[in-house]
Structure formats: C-alpha cells, structure tokens
N, C-alpha and C. Protein backbone atom coordinates (compact mmCIF):
# COMPACT_ATOMS: atom_id res chain seq x y z
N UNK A 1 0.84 -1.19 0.00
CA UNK A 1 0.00 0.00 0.00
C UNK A 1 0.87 1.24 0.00
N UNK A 2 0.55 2.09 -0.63
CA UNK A 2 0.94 3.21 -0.65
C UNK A 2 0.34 4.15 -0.24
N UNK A 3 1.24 5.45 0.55
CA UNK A 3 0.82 6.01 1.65
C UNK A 3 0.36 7.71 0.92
N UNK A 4 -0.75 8.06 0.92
CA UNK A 4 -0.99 9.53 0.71
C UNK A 4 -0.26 10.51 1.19
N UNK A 5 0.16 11.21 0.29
CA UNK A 5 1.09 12.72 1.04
C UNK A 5 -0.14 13.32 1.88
N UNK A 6 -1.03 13.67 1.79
CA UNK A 6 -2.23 14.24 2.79
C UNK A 6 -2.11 14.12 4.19
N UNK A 7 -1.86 12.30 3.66
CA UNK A 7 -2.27 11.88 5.56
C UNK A 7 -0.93 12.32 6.33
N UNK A 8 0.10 12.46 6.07
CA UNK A 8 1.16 12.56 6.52
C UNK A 8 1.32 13.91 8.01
N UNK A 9 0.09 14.78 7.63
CA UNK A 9 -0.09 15.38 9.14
C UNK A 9 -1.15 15.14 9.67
N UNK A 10 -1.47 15.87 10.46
CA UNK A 10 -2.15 15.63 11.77
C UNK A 10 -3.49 15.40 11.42
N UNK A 11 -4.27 14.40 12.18
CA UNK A 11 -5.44 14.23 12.02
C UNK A 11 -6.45 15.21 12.08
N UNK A 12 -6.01 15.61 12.94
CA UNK A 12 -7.34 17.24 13.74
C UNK A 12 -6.46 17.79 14.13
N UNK A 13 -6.85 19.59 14.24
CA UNK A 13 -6.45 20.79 14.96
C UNK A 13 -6.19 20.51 16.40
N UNK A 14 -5.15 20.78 16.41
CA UNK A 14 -4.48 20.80 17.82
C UNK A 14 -5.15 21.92 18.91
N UNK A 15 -6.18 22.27 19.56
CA UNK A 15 -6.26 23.28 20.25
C UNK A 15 -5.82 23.25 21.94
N UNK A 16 -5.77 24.65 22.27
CA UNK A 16 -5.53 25.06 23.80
C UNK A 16 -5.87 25.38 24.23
N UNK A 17 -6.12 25.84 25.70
CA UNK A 17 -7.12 26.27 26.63
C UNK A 17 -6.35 27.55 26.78
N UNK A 18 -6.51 28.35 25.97
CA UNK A 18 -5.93 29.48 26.23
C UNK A 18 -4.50 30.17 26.20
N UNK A 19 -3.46 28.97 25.62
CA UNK A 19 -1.95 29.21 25.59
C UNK A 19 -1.48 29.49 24.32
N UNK A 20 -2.52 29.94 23.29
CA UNK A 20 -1.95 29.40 22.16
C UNK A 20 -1.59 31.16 21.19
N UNK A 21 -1.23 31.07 20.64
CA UNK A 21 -1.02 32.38 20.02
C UNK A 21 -1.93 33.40 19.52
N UNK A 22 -3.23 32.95 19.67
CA UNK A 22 -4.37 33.88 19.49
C UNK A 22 -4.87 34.79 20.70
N UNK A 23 -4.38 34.28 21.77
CA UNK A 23 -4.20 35.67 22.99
C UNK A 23 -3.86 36.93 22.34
N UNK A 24 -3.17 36.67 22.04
CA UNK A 24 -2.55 38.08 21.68
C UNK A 24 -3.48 39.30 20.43
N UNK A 25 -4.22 38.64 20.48
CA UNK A 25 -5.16 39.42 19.31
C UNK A 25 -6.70 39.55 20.01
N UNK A 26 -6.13 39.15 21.38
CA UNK A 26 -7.71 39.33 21.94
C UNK A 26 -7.38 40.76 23.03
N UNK A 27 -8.60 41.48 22.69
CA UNK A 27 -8.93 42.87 23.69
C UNK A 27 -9.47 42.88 24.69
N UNK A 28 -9.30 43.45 25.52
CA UNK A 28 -9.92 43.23 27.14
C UNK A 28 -11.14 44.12 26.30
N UNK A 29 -12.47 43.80 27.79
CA UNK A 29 -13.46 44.31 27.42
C UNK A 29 -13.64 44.93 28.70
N UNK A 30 -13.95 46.37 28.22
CA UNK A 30 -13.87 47.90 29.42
C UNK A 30 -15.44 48.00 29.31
N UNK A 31 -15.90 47.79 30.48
CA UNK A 31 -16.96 48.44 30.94
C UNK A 31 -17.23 49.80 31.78
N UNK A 32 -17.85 50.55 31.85
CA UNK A 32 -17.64 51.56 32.74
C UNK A 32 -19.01 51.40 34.04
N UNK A 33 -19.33 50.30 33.92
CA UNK A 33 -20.36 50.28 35.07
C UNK A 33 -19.56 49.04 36.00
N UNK A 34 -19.65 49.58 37.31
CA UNK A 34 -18.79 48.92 38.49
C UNK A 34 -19.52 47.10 38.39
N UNK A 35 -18.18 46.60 39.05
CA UNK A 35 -18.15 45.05 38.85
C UNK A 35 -18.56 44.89 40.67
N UNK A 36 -20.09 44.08 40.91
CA UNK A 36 -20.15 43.65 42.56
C UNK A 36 -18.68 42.47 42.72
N UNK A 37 -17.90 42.34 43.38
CA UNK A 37 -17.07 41.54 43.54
C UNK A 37 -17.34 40.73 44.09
N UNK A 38 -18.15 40.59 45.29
CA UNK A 38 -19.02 39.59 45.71
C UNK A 38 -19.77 38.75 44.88
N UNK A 39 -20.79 39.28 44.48
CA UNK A 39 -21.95 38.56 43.60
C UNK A 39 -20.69 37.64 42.73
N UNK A 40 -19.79 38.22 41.80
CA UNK A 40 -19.17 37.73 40.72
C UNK A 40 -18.16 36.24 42.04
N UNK A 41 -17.21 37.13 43.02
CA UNK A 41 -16.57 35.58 43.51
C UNK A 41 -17.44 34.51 44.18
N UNK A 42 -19.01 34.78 44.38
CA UNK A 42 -19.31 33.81 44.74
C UNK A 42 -20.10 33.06 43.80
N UNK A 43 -19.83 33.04 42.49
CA UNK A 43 -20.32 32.28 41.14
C UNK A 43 -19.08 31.01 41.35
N UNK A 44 -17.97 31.09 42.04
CA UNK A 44 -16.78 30.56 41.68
C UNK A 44 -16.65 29.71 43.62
N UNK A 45 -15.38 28.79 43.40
CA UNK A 45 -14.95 28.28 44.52
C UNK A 45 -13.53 27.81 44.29
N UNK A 46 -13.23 27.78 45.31
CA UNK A 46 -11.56 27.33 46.07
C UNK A 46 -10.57 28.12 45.27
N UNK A 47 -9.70 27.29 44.05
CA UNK A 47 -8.75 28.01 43.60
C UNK A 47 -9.19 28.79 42.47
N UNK A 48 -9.86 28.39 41.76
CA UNK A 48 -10.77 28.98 40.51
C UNK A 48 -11.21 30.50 40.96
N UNK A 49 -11.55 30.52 42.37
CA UNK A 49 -11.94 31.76 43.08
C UNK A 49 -11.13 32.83 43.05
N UNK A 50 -9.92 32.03 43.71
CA UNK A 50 -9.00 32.80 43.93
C UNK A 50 -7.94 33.53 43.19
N UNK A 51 -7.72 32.10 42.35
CA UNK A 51 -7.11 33.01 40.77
C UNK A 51 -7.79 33.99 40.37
N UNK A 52 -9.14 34.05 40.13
CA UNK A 52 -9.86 35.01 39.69
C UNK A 52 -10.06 36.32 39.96
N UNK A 53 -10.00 36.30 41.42
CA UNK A 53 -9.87 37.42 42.24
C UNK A 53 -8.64 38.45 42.24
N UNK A 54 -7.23 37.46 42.37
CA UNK A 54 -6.31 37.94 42.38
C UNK A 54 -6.01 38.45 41.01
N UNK A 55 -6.31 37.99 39.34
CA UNK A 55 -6.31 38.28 38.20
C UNK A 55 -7.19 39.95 38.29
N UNK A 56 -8.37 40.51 39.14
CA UNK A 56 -9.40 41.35 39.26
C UNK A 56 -7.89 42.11 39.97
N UNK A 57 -7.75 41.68 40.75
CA UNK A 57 -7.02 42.64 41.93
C UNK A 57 -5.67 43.07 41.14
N UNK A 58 -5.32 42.59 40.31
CA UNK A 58 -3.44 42.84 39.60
C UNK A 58 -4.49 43.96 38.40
N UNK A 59 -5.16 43.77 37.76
CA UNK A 59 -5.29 44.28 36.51
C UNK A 59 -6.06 45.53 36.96
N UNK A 60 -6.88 45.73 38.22
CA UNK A 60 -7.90 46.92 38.64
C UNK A 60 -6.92 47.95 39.26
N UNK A 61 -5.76 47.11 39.68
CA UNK A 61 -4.32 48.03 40.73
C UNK A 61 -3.65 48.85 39.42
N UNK A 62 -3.62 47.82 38.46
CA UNK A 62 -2.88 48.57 36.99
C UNK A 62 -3.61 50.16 36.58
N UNK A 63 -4.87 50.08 36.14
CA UNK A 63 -5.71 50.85 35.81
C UNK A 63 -5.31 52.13 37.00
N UNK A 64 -5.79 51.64 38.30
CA UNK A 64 -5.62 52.54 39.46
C UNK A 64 -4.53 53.78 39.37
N UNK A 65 -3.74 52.87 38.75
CA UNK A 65 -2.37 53.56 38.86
C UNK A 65 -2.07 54.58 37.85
N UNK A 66 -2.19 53.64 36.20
CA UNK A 66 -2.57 54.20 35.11
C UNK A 66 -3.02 56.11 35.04
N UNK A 67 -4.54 56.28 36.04
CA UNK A 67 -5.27 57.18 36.23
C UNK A 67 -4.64 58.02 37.13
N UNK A 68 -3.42 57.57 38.05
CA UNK A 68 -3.32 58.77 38.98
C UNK A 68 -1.67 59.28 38.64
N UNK A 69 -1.56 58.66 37.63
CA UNK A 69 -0.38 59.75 36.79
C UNK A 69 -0.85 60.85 35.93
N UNK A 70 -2.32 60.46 35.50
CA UNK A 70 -2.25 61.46 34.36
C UNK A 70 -2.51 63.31 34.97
C-alpha cells in the first residue's frame, strides 16, 4: 500500500485552553459600570476563586495607577 502525502499530518487541529497564540489578538473588554465583587466571587470556589480574584485585583491596581499619573 501506498501512503498519501495528505495523511502525513495531523489528524485534527491541535487546540488550547488558552496558551496558544491567538491571545494576543484578543482585547480586554472595558466596561464603565462597576463590577459587585461579591456577587461575581461567589459564582466561583476554592482556587478557581482565587485566581480570579487575584487576576481582578493585579489588573484593577494597573488601571488605578494608570489614572493617577495622568
């Protein structure tokens, strides 16, 4: 038997949970109406929570800061 040049890659698209080079073409989305932090961390539990929170807390400190230079 002889083998098709076709098959020679990959069966299916390789995807990622988020590591893959299309980050980079994605935009945060700015709201200007306040986020309850409550209501939102208690949709979540344990570490999922907490990453989450702390991801809220690094990126809201950025902004913070951002605003009190200008």
């Amino acid at each position: 038997m002889e083998r098709d040049e076709e098959s020679s890659g990959p069966m299916m698209e390789m995807c990622t949970n988020g590591g893959g080079e299309e980050t980079s073409n994605r935009r945060p989305i700015i709201s200007g109406e306040p986020l309850d932090i409550e209501a939102y961390a208690s949709l979540y539990k344990g570490r999922t929570k907490i990453m989450r929170l702390l991801f809220i807390a690094s990126h809201c400190g950025k902004k913070k800061r951002r605003n009190s230079k200008i």
